[in-house]
N, C-alpha and C. Protein backbone atom coordinates (compact mmCIF):
# COMPACT_ATOMS: atom_id res chain seq x y z
N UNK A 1 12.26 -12.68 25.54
CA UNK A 1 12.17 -12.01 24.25
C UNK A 1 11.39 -10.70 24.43
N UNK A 2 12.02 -9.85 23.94
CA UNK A 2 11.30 -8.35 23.87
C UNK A 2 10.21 -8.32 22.78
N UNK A 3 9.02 -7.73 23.99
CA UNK A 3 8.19 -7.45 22.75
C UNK A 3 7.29 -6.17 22.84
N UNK A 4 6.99 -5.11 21.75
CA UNK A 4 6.36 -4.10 22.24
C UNK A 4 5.00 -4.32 21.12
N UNK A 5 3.89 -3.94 21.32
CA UNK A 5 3.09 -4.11 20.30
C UNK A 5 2.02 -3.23 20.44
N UNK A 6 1.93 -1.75 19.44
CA UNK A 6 1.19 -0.40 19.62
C UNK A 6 -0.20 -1.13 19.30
N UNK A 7 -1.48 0.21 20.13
CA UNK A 7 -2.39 -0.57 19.33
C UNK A 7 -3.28 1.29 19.87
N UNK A 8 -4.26 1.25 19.13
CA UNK A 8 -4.97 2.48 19.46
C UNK A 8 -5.16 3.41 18.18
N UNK A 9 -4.57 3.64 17.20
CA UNK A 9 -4.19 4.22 15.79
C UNK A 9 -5.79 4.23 15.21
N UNK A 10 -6.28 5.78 14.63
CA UNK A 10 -7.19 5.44 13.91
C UNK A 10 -7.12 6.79 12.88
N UNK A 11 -8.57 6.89 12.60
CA UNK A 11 -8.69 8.15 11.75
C UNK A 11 -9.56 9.29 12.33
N UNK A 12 -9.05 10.68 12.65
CA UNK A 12 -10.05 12.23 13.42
C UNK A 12 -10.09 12.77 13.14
N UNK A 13 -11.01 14.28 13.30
CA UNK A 13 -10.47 15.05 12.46
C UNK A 13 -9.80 15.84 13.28
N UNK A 14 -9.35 17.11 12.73
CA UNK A 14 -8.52 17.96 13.14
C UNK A 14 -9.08 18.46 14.92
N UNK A 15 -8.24 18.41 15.58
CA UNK A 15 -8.88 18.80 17.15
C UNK A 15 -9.43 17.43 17.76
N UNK A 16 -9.43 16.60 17.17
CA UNK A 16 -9.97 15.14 18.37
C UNK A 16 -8.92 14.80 18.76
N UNK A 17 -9.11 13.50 19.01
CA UNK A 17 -8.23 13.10 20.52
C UNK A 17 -8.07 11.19 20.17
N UNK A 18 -6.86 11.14 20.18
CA UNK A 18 -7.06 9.26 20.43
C UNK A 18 -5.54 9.03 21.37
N UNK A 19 -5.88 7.64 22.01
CA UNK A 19 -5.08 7.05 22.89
C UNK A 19 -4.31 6.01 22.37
N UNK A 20 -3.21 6.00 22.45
CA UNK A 20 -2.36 5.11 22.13
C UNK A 20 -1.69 4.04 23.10
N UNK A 21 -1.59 2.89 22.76
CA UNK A 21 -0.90 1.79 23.79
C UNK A 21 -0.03 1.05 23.18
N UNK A 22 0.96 0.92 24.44
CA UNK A 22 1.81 -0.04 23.94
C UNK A 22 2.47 -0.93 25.14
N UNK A 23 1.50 -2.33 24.53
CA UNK A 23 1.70 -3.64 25.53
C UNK A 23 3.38 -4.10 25.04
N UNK A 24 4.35 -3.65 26.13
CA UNK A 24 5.39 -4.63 26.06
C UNK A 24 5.17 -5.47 27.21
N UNK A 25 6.66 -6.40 27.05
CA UNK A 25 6.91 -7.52 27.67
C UNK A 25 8.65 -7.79 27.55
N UNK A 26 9.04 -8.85 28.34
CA UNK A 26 10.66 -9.33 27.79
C UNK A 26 11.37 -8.88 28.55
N UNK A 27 11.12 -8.06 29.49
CA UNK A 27 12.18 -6.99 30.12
C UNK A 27 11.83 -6.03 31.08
N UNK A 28 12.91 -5.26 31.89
CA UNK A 28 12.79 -5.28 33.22
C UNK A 28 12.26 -3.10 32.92
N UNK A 29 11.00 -2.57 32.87
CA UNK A 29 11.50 -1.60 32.05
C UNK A 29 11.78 -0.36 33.16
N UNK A 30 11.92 -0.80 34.06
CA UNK A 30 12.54 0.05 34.83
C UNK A 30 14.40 0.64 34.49
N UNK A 31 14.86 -0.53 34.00
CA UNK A 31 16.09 0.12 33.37
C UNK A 31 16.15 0.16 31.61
N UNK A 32 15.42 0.90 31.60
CA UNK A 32 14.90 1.39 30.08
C UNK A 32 14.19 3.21 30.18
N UNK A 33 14.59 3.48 28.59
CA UNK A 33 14.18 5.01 28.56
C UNK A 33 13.36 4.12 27.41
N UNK A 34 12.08 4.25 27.51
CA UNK A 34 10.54 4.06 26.55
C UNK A 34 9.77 5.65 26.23
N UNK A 35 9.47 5.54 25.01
CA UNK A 35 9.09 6.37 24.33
C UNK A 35 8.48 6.10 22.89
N UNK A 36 7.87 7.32 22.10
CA UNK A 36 7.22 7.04 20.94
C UNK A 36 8.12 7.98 20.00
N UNK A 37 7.97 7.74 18.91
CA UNK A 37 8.51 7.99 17.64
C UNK A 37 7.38 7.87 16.55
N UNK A 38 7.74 8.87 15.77
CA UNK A 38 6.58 8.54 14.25
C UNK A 38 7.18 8.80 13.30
N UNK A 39 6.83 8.47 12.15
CA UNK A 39 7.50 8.68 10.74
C UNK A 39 6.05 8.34 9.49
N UNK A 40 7.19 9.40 8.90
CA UNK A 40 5.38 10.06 7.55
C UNK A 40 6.13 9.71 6.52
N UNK A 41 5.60 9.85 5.17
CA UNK A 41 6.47 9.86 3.98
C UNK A 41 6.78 11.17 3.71
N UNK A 42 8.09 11.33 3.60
CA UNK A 42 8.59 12.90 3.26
C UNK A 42 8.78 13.37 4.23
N UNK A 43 8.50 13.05 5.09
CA UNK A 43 8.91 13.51 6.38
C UNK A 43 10.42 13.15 7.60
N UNK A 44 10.33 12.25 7.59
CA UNK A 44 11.37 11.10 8.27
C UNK A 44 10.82 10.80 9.60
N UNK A 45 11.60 10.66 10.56
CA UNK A 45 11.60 10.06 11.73
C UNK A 45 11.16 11.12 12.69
N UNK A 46 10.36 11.42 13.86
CA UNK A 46 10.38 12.29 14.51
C UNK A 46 10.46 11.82 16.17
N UNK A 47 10.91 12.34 16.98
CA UNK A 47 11.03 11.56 18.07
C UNK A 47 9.83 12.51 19.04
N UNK A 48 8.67 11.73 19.74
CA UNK A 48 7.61 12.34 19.94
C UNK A 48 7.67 12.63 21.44
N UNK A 49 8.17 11.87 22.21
CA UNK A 49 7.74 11.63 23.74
C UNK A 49 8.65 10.45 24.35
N UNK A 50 9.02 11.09 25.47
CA UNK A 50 10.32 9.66 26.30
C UNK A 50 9.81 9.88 27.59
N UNK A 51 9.65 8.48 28.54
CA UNK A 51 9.76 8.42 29.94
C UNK A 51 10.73 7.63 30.50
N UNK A 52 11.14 7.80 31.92
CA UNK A 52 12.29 7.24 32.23
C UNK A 52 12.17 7.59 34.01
N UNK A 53 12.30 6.32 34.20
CA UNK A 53 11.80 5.65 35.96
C UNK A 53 10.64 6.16 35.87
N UNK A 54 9.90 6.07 35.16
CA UNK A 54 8.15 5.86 35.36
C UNK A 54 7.44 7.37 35.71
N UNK A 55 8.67 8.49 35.76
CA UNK A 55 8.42 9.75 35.95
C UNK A 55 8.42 11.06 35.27
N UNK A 56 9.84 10.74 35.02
CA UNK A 56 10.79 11.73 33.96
C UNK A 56 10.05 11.76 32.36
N UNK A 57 9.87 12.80 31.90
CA UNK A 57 9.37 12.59 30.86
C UNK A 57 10.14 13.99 29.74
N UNK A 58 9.70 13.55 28.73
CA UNK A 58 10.36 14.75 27.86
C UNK A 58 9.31 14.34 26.48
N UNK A 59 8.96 15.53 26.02
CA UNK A 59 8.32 16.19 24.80
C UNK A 59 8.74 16.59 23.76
N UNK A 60 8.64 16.23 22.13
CA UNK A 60 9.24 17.44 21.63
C UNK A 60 8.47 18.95 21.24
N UNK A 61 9.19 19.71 20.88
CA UNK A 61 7.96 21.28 20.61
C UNK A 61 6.83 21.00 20.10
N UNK A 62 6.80 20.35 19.27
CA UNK A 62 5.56 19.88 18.54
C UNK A 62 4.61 19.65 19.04
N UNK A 63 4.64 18.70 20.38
CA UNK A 63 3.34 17.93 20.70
C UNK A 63 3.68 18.64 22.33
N UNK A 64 4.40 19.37 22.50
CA UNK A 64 3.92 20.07 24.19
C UNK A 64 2.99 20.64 24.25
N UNK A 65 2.58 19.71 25.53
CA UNK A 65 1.18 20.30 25.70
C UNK A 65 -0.29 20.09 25.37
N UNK A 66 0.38 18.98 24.12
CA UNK A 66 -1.02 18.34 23.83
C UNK A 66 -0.88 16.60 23.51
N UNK A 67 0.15 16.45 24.19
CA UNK A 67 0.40 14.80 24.18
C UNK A 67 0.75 14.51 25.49
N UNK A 68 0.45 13.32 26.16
CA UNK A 68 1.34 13.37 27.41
C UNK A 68 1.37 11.41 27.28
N UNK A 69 2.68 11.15 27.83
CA UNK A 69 2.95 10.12 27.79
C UNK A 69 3.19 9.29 29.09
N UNK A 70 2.31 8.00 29.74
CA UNK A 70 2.69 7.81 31.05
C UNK A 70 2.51 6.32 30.91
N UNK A 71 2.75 5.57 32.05
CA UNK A 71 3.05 4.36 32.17
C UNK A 71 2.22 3.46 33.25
N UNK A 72 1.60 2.40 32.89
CA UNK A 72 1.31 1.76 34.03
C UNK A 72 1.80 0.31 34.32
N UNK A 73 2.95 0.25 35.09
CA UNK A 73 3.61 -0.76 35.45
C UNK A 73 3.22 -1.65 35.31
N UNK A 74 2.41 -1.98 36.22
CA UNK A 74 1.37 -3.29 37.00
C UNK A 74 1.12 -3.97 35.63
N UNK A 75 0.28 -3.37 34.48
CA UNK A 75 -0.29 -3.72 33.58
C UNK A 75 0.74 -4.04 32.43
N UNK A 76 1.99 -3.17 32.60
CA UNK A 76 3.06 -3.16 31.36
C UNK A 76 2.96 -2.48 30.27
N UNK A 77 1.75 -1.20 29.90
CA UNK A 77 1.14 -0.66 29.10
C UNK A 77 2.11 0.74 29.14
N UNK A 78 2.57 1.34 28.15
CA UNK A 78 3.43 2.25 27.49
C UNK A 78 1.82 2.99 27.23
N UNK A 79 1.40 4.55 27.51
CA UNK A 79 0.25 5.03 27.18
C UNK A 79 0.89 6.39 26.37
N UNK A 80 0.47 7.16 25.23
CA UNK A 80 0.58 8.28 24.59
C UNK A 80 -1.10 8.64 24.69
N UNK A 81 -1.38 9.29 24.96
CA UNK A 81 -2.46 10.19 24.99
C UNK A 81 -1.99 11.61 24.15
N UNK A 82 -3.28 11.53 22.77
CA UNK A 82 -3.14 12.85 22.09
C UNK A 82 -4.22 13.37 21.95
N UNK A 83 -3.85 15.05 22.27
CA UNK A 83 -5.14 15.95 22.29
C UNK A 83 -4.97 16.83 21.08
N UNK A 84 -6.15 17.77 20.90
CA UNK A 84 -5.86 18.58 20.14
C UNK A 84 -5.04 18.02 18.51
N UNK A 85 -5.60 17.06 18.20
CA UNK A 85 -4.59 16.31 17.02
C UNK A 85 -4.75 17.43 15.58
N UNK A 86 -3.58 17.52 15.12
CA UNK A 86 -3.42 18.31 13.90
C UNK A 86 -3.11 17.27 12.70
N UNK A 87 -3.93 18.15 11.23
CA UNK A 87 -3.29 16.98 10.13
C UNK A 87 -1.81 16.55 10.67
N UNK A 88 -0.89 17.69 10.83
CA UNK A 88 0.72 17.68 10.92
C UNK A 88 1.06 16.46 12.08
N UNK A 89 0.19 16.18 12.74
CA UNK A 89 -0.07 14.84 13.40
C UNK A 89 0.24 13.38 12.77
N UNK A 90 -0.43 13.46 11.47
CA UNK A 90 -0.23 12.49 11.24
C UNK A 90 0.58 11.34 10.53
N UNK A 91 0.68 10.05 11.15
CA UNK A 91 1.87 9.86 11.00
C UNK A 91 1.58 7.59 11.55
N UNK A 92 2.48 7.46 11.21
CA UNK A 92 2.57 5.76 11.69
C UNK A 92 3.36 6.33 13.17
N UNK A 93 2.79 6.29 14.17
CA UNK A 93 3.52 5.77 15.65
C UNK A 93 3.97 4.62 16.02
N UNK A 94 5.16 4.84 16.61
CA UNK A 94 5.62 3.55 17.31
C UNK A 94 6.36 3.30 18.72
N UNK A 95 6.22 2.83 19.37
CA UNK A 95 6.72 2.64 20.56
C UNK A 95 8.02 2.05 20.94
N UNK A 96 8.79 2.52 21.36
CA UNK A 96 10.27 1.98 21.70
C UNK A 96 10.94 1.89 22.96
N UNK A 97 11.70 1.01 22.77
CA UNK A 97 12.85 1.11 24.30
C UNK A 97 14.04 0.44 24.03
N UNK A 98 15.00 1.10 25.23
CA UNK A 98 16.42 1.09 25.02
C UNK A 98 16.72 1.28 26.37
N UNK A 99 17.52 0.18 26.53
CA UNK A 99 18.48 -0.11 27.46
C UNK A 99 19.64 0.87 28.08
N UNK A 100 19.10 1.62 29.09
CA UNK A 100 19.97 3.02 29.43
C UNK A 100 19.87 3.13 30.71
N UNK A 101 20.94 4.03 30.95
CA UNK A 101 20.99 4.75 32.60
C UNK A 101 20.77 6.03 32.42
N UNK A 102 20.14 6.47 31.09
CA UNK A 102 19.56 8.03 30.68
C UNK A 102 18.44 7.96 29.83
N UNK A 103 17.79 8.62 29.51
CA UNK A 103 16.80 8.61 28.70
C UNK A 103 16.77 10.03 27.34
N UNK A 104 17.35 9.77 26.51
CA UNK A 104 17.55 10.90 25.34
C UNK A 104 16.19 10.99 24.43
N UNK A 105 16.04 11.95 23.65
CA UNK A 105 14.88 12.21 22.89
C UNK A 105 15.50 11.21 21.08
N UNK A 106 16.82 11.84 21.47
CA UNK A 106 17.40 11.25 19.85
C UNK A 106 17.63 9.93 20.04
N UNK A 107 17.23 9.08 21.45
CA UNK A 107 17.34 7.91 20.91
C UNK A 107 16.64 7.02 19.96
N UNK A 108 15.31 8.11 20.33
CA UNK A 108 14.02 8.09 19.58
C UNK A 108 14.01 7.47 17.97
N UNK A 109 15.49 8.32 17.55
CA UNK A 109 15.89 8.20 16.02
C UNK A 109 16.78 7.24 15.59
N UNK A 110 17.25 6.65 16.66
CA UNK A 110 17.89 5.52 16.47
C UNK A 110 17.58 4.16 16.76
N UNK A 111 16.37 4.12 16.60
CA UNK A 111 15.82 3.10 17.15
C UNK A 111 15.84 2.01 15.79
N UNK A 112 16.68 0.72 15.73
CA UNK A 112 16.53 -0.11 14.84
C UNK A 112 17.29 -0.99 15.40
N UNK A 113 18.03 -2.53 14.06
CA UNK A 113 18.05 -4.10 14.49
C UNK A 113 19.60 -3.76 15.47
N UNK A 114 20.01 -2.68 15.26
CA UNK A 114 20.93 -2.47 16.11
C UNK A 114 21.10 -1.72 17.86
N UNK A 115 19.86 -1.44 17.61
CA UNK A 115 19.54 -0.50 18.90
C UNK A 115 18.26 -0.45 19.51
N UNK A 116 18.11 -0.95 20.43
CA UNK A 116 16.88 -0.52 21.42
C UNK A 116 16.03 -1.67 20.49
N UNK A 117 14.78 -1.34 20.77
CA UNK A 117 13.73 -2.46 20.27
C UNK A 117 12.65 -1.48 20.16
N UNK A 118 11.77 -1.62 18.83
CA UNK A 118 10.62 -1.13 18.22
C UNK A 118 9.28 -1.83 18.31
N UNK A 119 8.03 -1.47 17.92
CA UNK A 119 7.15 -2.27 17.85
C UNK A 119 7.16 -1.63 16.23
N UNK A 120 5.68 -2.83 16.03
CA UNK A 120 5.69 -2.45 14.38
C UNK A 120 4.62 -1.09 14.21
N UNK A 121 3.88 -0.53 14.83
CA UNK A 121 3.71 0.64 14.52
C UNK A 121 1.88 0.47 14.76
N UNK A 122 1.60 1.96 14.76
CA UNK A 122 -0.22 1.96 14.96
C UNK A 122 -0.22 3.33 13.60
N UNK A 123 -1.05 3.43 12.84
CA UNK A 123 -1.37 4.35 12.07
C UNK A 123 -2.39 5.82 12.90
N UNK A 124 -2.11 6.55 12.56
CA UNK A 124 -2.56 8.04 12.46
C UNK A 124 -2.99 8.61 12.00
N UNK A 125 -4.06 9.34 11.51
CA UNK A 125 -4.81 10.00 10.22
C UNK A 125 -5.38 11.19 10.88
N UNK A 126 -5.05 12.18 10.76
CA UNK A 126 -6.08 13.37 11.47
C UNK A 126 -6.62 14.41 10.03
N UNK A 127 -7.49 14.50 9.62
CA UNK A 127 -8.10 14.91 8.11
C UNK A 127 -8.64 16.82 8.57
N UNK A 128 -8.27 17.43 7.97
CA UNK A 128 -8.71 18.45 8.36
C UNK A 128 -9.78 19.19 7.73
């Protein structure tokens, strides 16, 4: 059984910094593209950060440069590290994966009971 479960979410102000995790399990994630996604009210879905074979990574404009997303196998831990956090930051994060031989940013947005697997989310607050 797949399971991803974020944890790290709090409240900063503008310019701090928090770490995000996400303990999965269930699956082999070497053949998986894992990544984070967030969604605000009024906002929708945004696709934040993807890795793929534990190397490859991709950003969107938003957070280059001040997010970086990496992996530690051994442990099974999905990591988002955010710097420099802006209100425009904030947001419910969540961690995902999908079963691929590529790793897309828009899978980011398709992540539901039909596709890939979600966790239930870590909250975000950056107050300016």
């Amino acid at each position: 059984q797949v399971r991803l479960e974020e944890s790290g979410g709090g409240s900063v102000q503008t310019g701090g910094s928090l770490r995000l995790s996400c303990a999965y399990s269930g699956f082999d994630a070497d053949n998986y593209c894992m990544g984070w996604f967030r969604q605000s009210p009024g906002k929708g879905r945004e696709g934040v950060a993807t890795l793929f074979s534990a190397h490859t990574t991709n950003y969107a404009d938003s957070v280059k440069g001040r997010f970086t997303i990496s992996q530690d196998k051994e442990n099974r831990i999905l990591a988002l590290q955010m710097e420099r956090l802006q209100p425009e930051d904030t947001a419910m994060y969540y961690c995902a994966a999908v079963r691929s031989s590529n790793c897309l940013m828009q899978y980011m947005l398709r992540i539901g009971p039909n596709f890939g697997y979600g966790g239930q989310g870590t909250q975000v607050t950056v107050s300016a």
